[in-house]
N, C-alpha and C. Protein backbone atom coordinates (compact mmCIF):
# COMPACT_ATOMS: atom_id res chain seq x y z
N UNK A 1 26.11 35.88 -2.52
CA UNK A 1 25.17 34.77 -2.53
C UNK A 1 24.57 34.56 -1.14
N UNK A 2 25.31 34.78 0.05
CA UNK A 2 24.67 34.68 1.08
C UNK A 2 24.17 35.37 1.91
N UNK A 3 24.65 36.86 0.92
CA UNK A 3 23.53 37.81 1.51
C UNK A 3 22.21 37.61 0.93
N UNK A 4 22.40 37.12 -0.25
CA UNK A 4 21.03 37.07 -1.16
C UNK A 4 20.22 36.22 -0.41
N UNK A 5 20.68 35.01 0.01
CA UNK A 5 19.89 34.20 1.00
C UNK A 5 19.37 34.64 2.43
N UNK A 6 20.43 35.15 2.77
CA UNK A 6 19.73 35.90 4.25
C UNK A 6 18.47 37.08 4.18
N UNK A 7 18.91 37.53 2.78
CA UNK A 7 17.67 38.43 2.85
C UNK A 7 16.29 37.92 2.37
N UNK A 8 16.27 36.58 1.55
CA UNK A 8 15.27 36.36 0.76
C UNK A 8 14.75 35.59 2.71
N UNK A 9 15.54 34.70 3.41
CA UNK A 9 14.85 34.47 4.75
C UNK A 9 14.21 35.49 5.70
N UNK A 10 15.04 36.83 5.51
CA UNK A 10 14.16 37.82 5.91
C UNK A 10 12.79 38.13 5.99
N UNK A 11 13.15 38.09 4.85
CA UNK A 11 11.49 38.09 3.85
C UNK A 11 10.49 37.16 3.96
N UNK A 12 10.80 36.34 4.08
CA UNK A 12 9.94 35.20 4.65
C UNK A 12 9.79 35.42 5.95
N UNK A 13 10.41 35.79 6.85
CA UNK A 13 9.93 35.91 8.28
C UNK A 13 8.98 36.96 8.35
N UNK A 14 9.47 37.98 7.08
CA UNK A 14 8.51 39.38 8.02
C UNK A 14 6.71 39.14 7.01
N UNK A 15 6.99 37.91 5.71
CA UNK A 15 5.94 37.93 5.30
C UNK A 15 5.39 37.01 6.38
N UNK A 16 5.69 35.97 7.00
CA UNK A 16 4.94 34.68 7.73
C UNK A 16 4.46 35.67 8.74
N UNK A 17 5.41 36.77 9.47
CA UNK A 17 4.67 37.89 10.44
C UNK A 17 3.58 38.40 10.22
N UNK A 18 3.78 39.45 9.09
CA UNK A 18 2.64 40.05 8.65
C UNK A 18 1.11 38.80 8.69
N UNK A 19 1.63 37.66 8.09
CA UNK A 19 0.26 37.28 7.75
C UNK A 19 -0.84 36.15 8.78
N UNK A 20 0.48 36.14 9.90
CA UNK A 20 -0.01 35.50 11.13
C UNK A 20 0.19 34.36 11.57
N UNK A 21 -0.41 34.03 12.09
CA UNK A 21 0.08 32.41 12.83
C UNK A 21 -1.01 31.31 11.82
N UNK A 22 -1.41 31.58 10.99
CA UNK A 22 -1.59 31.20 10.11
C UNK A 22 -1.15 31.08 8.80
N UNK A 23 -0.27 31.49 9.01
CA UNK A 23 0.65 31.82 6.94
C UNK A 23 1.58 30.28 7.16
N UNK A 24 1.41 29.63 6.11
CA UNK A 24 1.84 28.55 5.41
C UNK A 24 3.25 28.37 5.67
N UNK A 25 4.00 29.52 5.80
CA UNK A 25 5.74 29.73 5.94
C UNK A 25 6.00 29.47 7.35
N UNK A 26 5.30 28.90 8.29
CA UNK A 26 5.87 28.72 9.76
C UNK A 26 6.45 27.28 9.94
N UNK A 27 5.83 26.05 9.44
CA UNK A 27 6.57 25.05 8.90
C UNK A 27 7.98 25.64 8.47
N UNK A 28 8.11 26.10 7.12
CA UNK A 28 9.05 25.74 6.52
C UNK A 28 10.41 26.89 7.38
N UNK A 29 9.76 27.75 8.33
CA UNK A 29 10.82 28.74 9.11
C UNK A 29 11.29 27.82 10.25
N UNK A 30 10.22 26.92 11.13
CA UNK A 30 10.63 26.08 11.90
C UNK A 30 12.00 25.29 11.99
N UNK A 31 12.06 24.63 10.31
CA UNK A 31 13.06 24.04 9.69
C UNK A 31 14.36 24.16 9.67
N UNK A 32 14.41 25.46 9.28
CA UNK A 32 15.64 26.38 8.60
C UNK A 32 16.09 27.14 9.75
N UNK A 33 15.53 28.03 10.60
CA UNK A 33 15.88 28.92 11.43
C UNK A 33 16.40 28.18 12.87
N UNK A 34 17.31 28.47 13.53
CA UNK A 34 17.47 27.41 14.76
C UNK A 34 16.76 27.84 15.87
N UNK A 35 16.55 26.98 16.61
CA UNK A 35 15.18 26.39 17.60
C UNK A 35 14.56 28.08 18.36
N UNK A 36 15.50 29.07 18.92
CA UNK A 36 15.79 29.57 20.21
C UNK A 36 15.62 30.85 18.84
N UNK A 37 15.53 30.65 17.70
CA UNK A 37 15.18 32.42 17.04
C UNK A 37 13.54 31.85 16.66
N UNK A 38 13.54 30.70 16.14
CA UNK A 38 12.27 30.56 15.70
C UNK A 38 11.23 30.70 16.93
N UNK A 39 11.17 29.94 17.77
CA UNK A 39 10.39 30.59 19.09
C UNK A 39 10.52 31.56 19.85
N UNK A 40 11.35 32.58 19.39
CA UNK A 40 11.24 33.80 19.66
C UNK A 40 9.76 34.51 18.80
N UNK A 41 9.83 33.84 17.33
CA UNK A 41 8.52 34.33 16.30
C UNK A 41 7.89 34.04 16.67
N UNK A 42 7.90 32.72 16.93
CA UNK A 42 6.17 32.07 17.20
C UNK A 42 5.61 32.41 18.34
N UNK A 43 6.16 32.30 19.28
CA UNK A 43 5.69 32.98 20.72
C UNK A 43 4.78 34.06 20.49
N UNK A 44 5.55 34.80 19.89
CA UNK A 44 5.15 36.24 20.01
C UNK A 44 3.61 36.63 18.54
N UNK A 45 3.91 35.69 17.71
CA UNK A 45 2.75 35.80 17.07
C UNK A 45 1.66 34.88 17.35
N UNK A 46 1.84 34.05 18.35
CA UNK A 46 0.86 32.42 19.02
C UNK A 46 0.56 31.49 17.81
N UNK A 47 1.48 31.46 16.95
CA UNK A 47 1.65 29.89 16.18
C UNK A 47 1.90 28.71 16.77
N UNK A 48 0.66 28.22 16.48
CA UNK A 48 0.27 26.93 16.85
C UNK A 48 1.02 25.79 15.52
N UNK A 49 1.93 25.36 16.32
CA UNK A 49 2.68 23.85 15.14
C UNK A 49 1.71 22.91 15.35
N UNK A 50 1.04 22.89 14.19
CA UNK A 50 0.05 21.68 13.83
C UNK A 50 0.50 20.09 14.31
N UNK A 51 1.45 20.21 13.22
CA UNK A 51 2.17 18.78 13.42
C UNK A 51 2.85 18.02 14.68
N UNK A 52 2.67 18.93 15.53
CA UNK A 52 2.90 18.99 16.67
C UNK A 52 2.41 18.25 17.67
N UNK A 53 1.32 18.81 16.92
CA UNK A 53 -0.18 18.62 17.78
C UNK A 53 -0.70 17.57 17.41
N UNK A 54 -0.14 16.45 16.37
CA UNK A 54 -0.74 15.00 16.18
C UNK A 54 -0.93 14.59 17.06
N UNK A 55 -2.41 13.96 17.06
CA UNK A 55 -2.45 13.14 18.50
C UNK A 55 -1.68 11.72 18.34
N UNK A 56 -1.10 11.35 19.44
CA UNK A 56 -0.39 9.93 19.57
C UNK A 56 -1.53 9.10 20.05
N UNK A 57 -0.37 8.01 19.51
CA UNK A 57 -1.23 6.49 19.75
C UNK A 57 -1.83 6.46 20.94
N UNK A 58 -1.01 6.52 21.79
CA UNK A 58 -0.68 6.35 23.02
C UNK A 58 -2.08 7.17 23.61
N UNK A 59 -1.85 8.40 23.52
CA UNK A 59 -3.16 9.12 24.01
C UNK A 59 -4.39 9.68 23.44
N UNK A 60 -4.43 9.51 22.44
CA UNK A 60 -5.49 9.37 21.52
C UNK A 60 -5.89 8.74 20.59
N UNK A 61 -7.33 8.94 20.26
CA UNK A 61 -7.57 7.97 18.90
C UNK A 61 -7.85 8.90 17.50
N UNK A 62 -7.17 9.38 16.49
CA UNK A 62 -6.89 9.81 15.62
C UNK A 62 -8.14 9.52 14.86
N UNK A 63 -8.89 11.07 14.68
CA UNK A 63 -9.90 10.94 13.65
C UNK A 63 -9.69 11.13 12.15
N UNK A 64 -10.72 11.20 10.92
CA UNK A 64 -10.15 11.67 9.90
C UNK A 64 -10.40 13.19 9.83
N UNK A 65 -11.09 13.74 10.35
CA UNK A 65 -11.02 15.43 10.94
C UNK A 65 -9.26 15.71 10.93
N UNK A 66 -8.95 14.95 12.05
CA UNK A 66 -7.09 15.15 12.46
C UNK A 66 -6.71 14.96 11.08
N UNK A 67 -6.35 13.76 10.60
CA UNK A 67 -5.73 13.80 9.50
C UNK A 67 -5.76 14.93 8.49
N UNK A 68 -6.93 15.16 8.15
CA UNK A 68 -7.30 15.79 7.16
C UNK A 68 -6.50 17.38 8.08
N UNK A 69 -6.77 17.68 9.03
CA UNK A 69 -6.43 19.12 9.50
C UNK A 69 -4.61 19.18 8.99
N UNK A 70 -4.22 17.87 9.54
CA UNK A 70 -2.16 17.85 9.14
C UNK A 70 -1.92 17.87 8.03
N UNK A 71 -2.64 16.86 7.31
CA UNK A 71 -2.62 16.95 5.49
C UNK A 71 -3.08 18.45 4.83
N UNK A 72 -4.05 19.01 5.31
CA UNK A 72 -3.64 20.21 4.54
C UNK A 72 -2.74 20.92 4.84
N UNK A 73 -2.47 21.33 6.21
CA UNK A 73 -1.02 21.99 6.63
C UNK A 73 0.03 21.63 5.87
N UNK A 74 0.45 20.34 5.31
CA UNK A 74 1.42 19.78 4.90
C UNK A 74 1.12 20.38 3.61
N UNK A 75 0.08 20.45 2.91
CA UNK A 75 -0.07 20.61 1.41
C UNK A 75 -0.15 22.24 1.51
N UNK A 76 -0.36 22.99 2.18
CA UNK A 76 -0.49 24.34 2.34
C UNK A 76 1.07 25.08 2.17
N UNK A 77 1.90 24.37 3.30
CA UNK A 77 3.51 24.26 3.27
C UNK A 77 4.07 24.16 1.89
N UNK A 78 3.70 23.15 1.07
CA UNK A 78 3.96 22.55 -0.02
C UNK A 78 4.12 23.48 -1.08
N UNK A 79 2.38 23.94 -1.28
CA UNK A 79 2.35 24.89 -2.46
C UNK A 79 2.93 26.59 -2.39
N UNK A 80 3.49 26.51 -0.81
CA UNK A 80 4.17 27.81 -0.67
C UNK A 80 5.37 28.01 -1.67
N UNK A 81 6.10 26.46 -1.01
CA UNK A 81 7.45 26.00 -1.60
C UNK A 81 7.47 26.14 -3.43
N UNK A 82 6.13 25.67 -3.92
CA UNK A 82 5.75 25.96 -4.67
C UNK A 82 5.86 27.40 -6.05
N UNK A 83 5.34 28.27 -4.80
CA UNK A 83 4.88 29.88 -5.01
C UNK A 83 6.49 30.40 -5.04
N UNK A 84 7.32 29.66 -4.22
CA UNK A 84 8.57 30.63 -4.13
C UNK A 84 9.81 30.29 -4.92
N UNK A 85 9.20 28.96 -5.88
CA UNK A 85 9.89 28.83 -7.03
C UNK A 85 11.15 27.66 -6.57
N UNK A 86 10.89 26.54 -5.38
CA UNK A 86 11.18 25.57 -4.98
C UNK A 86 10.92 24.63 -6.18
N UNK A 87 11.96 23.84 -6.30
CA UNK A 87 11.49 22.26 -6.96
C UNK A 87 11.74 20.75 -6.35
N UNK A 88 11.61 21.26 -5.41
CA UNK A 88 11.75 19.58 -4.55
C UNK A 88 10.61 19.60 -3.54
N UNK A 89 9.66 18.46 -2.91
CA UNK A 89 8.72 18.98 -1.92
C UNK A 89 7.61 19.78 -2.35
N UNK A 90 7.03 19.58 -2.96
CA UNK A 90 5.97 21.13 -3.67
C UNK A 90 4.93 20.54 -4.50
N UNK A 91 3.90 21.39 -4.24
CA UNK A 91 3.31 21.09 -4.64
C UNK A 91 1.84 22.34 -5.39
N UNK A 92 1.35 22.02 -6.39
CA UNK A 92 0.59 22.94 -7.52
C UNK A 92 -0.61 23.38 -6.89
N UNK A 93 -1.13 24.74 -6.81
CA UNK A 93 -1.90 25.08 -6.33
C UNK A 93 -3.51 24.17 -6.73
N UNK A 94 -3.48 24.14 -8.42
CA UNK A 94 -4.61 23.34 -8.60
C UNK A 94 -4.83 21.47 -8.31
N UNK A 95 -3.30 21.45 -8.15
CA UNK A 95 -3.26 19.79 -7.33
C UNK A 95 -4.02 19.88 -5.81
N UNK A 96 -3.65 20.86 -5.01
CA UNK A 96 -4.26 21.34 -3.81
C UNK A 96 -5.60 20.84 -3.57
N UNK A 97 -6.16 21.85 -4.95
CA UNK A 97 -7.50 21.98 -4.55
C UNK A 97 -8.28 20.69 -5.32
N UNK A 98 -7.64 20.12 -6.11
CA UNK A 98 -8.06 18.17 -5.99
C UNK A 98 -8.59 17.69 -5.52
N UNK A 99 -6.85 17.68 -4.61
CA UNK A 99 -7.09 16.71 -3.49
C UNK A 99 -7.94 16.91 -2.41
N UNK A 100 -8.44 18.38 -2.13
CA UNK A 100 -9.33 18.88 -1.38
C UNK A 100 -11.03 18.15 -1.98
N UNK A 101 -10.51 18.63 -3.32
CA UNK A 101 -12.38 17.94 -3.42
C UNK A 101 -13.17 16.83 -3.12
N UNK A 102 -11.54 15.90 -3.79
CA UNK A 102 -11.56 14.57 -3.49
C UNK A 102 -11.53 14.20 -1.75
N UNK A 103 -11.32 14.93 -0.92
CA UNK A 103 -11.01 14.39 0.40
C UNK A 103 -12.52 14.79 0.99
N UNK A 104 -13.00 16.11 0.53
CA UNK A 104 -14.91 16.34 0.37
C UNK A 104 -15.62 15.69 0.15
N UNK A 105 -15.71 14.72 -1.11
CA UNK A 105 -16.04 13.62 -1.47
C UNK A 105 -16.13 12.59 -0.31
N UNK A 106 -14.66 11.93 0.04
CA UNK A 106 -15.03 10.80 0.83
C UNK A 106 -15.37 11.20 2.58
N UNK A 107 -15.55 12.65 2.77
CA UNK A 107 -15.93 13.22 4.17
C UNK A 107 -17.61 13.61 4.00
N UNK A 108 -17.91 13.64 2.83
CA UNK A 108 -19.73 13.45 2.34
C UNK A 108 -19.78 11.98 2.72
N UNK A 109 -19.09 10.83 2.07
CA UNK A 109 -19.55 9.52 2.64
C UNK A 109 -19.67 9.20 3.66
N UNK A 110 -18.21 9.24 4.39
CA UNK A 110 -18.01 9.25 6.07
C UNK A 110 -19.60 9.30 6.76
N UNK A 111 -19.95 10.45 6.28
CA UNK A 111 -21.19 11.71 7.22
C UNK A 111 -20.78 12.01 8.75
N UNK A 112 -19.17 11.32 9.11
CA UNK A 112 -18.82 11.88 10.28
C UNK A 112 -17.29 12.15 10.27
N UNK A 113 -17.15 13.33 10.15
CA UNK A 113 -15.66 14.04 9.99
C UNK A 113 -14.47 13.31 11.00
N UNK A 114 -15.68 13.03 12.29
CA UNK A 114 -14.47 12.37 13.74
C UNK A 114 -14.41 10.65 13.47
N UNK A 115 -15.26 10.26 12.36
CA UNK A 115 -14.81 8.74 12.19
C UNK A 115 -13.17 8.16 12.15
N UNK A 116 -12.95 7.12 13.57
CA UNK A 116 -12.20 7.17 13.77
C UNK A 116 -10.89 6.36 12.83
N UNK A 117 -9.64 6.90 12.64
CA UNK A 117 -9.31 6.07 11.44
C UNK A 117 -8.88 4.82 11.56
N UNK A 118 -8.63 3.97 12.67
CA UNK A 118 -8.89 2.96 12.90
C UNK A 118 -9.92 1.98 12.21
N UNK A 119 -11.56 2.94 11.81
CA UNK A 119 -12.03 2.20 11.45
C UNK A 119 -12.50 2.82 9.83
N UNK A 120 -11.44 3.07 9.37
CA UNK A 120 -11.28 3.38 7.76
C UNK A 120 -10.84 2.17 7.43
N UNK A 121 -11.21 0.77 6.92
CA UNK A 121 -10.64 -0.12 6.78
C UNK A 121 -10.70 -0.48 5.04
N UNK A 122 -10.20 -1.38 4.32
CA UNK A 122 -10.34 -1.45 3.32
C UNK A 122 -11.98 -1.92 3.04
N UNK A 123 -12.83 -2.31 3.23
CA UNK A 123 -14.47 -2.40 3.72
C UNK A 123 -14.42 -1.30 3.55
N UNK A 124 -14.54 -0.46 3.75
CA UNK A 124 -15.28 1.12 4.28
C UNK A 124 -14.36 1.54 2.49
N UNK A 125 -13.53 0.99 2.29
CA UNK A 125 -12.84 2.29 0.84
C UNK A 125 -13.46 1.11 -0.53
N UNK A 126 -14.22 0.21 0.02
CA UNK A 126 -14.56 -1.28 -1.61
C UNK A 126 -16.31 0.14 -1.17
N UNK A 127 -16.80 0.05 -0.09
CA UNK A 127 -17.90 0.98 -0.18
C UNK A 127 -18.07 2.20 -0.96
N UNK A 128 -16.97 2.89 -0.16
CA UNK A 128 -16.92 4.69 -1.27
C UNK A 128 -16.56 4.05 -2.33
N UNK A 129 -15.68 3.36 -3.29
CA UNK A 129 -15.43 2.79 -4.45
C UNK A 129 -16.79 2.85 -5.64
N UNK A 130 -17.64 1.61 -4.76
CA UNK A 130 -18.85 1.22 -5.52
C UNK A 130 -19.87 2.34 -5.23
N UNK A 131 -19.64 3.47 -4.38
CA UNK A 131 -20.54 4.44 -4.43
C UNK A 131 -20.29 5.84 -5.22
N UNK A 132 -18.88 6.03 -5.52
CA UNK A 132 -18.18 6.83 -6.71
C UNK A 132 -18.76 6.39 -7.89
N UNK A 133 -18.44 4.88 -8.34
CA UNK A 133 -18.46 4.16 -9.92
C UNK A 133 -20.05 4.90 -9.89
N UNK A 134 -21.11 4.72 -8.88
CA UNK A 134 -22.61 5.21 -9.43
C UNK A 134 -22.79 6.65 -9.51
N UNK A 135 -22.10 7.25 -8.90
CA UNK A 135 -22.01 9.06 -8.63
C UNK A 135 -21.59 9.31 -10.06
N UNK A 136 -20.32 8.80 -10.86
CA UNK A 136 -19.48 9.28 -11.71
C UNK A 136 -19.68 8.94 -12.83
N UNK A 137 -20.68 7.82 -12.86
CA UNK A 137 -20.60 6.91 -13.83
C UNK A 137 -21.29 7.49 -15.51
N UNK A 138 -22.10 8.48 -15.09
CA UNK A 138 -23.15 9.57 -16.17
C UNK A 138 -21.95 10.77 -16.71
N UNK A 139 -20.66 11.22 -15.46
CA UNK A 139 -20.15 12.05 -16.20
C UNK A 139 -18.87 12.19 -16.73
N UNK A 140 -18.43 10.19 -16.38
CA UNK A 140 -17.13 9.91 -16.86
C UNK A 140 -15.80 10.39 -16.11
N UNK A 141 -16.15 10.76 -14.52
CA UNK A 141 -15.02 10.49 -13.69
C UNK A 141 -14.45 9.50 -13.88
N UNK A 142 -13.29 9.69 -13.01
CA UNK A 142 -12.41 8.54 -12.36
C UNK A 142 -12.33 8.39 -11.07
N UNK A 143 -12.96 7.14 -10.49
CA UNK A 143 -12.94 6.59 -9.57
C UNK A 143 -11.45 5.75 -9.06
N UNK A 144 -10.82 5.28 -9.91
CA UNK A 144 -8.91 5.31 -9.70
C UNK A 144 -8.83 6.76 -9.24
N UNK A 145 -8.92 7.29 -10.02
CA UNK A 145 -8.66 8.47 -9.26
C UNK A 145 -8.34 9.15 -8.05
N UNK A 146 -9.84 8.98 -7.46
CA UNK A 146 -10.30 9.04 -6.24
C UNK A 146 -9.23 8.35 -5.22
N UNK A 147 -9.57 6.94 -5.04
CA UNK A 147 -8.54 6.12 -4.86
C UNK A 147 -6.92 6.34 -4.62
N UNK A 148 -6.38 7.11 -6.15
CA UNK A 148 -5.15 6.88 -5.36
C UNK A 148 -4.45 7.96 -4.89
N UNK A 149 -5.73 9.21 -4.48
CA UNK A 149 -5.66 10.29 -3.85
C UNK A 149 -5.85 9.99 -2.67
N UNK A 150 -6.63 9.36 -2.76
CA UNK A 150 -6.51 8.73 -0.62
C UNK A 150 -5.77 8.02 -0.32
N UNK A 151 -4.98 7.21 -1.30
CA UNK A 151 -3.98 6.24 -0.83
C UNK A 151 -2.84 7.59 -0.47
N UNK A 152 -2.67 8.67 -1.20
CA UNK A 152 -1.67 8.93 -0.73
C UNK A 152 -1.99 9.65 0.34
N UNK A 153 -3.37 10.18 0.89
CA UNK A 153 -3.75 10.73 1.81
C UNK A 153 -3.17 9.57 3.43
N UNK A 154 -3.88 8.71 3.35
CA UNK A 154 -3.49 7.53 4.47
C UNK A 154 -2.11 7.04 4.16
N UNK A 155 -1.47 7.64 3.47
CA UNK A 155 0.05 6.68 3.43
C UNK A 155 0.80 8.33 4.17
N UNK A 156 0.11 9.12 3.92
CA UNK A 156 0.66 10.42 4.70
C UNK A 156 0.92 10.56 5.90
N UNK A 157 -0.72 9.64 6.61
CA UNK A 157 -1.05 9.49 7.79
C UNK A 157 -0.39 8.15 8.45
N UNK A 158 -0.29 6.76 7.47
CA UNK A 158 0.90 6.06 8.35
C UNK A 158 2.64 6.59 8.39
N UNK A 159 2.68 7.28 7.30
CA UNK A 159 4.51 7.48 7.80
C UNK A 159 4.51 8.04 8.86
N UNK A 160 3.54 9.34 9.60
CA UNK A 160 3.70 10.05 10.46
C UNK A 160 2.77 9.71 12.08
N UNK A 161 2.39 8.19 11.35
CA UNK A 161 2.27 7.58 12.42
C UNK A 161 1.05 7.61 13.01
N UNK A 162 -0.08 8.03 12.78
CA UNK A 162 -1.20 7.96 13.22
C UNK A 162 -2.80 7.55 12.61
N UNK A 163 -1.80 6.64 12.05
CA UNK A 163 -2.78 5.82 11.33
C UNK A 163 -2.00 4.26 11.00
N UNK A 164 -2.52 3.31 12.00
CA UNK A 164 -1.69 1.76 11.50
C UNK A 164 -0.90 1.40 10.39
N UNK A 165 -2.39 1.42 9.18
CA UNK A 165 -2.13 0.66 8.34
C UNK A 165 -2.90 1.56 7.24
N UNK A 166 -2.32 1.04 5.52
CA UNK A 166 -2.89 2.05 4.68
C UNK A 166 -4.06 1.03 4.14
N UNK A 167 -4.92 1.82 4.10
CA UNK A 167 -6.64 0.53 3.85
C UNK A 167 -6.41 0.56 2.09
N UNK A 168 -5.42 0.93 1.91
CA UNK A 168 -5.21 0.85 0.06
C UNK A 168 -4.24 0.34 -0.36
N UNK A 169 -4.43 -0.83 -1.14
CA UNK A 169 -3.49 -1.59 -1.64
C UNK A 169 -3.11 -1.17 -3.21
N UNK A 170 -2.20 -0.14 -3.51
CA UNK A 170 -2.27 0.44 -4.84
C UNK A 170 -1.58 -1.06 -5.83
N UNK A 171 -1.39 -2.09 -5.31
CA UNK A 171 -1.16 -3.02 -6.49
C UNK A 171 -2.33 -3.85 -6.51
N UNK A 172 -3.13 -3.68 -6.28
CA UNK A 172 -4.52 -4.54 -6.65
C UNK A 172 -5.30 -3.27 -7.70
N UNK A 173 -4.89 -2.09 -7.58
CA UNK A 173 -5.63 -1.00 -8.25
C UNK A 173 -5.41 -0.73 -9.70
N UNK A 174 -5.88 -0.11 -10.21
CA UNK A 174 -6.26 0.36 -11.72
C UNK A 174 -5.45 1.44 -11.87
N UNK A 175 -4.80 2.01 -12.44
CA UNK A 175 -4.33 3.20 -12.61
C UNK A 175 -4.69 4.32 -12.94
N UNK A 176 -5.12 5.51 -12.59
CA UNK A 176 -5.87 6.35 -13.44
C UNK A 176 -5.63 6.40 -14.85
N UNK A 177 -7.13 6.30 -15.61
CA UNK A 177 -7.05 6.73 -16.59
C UNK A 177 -6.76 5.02 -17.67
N UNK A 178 -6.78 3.88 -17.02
CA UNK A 178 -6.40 2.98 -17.98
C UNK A 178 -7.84 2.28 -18.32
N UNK A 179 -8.92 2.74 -17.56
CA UNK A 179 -10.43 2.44 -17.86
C UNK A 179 -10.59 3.16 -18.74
N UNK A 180 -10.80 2.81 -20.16
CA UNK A 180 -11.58 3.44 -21.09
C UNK A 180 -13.20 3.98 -21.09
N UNK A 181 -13.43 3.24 -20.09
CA UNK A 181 -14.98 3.45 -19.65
C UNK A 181 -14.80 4.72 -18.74
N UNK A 182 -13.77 4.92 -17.93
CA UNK A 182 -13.46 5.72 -16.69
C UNK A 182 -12.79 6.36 -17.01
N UNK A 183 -12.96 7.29 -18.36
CA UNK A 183 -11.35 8.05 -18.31
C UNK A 183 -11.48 9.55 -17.79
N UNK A 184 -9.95 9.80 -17.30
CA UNK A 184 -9.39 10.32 -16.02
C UNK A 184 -8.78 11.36 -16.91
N UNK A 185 -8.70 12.95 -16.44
CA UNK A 185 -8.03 13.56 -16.83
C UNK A 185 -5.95 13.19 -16.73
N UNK A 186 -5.33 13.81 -17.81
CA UNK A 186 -4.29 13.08 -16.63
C UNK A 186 -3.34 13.92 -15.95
N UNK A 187 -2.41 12.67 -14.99
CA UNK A 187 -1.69 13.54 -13.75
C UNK A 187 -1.01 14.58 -14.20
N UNK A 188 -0.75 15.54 -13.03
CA UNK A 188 0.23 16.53 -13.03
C UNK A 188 1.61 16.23 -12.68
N UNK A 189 2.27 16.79 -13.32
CA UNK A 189 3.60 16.42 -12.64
C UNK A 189 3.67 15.80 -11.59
N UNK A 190 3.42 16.91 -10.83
CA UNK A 190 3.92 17.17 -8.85
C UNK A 190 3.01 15.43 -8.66
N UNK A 191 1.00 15.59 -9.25
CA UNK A 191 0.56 14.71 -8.54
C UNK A 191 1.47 12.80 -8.83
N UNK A 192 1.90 13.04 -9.93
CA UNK A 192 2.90 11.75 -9.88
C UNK A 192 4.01 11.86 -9.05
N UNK A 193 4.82 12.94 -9.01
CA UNK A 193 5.26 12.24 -7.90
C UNK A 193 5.13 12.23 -6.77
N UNK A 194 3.67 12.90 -6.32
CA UNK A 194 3.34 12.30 -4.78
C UNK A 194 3.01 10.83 -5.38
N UNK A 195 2.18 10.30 -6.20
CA UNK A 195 1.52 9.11 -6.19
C UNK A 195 3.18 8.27 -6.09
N UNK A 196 4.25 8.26 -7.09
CA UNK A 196 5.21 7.42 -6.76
C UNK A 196 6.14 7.64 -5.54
N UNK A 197 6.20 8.76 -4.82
CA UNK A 197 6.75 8.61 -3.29
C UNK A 197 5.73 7.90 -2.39
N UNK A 198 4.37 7.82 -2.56
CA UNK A 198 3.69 7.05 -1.86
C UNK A 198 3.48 5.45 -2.28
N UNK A 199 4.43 5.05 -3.56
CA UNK A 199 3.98 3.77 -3.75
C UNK A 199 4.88 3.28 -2.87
């Protein structure tokens, strides 16, 4: 059994090698491998730890560009865990690309990627709201939807601290899919339980 494990970590090191300082598996090697072997890899392939690289309070002001750059790292990590037949932490390749559309969506409103998230306030999410309901309204989206994909987007960004406060109050909200006028495909597994680890 614990050869089986040492070799399946193998494998993961020489795939995260092969595929660069970009392959999804440098997170999750960071983790597992202790400090003084893992920066022996990274060094030598110039992996850059994202999460790392959050800017702090202290010395910066956190755009939604930043966010959005950690949140996919995190969701990239996710759907590896995913791919390698993990069930805790993980997340579905087509949940991925969702939440990607949806985060497209409210970075079309923005019209500025570096808007700072400070000033993402609940104002700025009653705006994209009432500007979804008119976008969606001909082809029967869900605007909950939307919503409580960014809630879990900014609740991502306050646990890890670089973002105050979450501008979404999911108990004033609708649930996907309970608008009959608005109906919502429905959740995926995985996306419930990001939505209930983020309530």
């Amino acid at each position: 059994m614990a050869f089986l494990a040492a070799q399946r970590l193998v494998e993961k090191i020489d795939s995260a090698y092969v595929s660069g300082p970009d392959s999804p598996l440098w997170p999750e090697l960071k983790r597992i491998l202790p400090r003084a072997t893992f920066k022996f890899f990274a060094d030598r392939i110039r992996y850059q730890d994202i999460e790392a690289q959050a800017p702090s309070r202290a010395i910066a002001k956190p755009t939604w560009a930043d966010l959005r750059l950690i949140f996919e790292a995190d969701m990239a990590r996710r759907v590896e865990r995913y791919r390698q037949g993990e069930l805790k932490d993980i997340l579905a390749p087509r949940t991925e690309k969702h939440y990607k559309e949806i985060m497209d969506c409210f970075e079309e409103f923005l019209q500025n990627e570096n808007t700072l998230l400070t000033d993402i306030r609940p104002d700025v999410v009653e705006k994209y709201r009432a500007e979804r309901r008119k976008k969606l309204a001909s082809n029967g989206g869900s605007v909950p939807g939307h919503i409580a994909v960014l809630h879990i987007v900014f609740r991502f960004a306050v646990d890890r601290e670089i973002m105050p406060k979450n501008p979404i109050n999911l108990k004033n909200e609708t649930k996907p899919g309970e608008n009959p006028k608005s109906p919502a495909r429905p959740l995926a597994a995985d996306e419930l339980q990001s939505l209930r680890a983020s309530g």
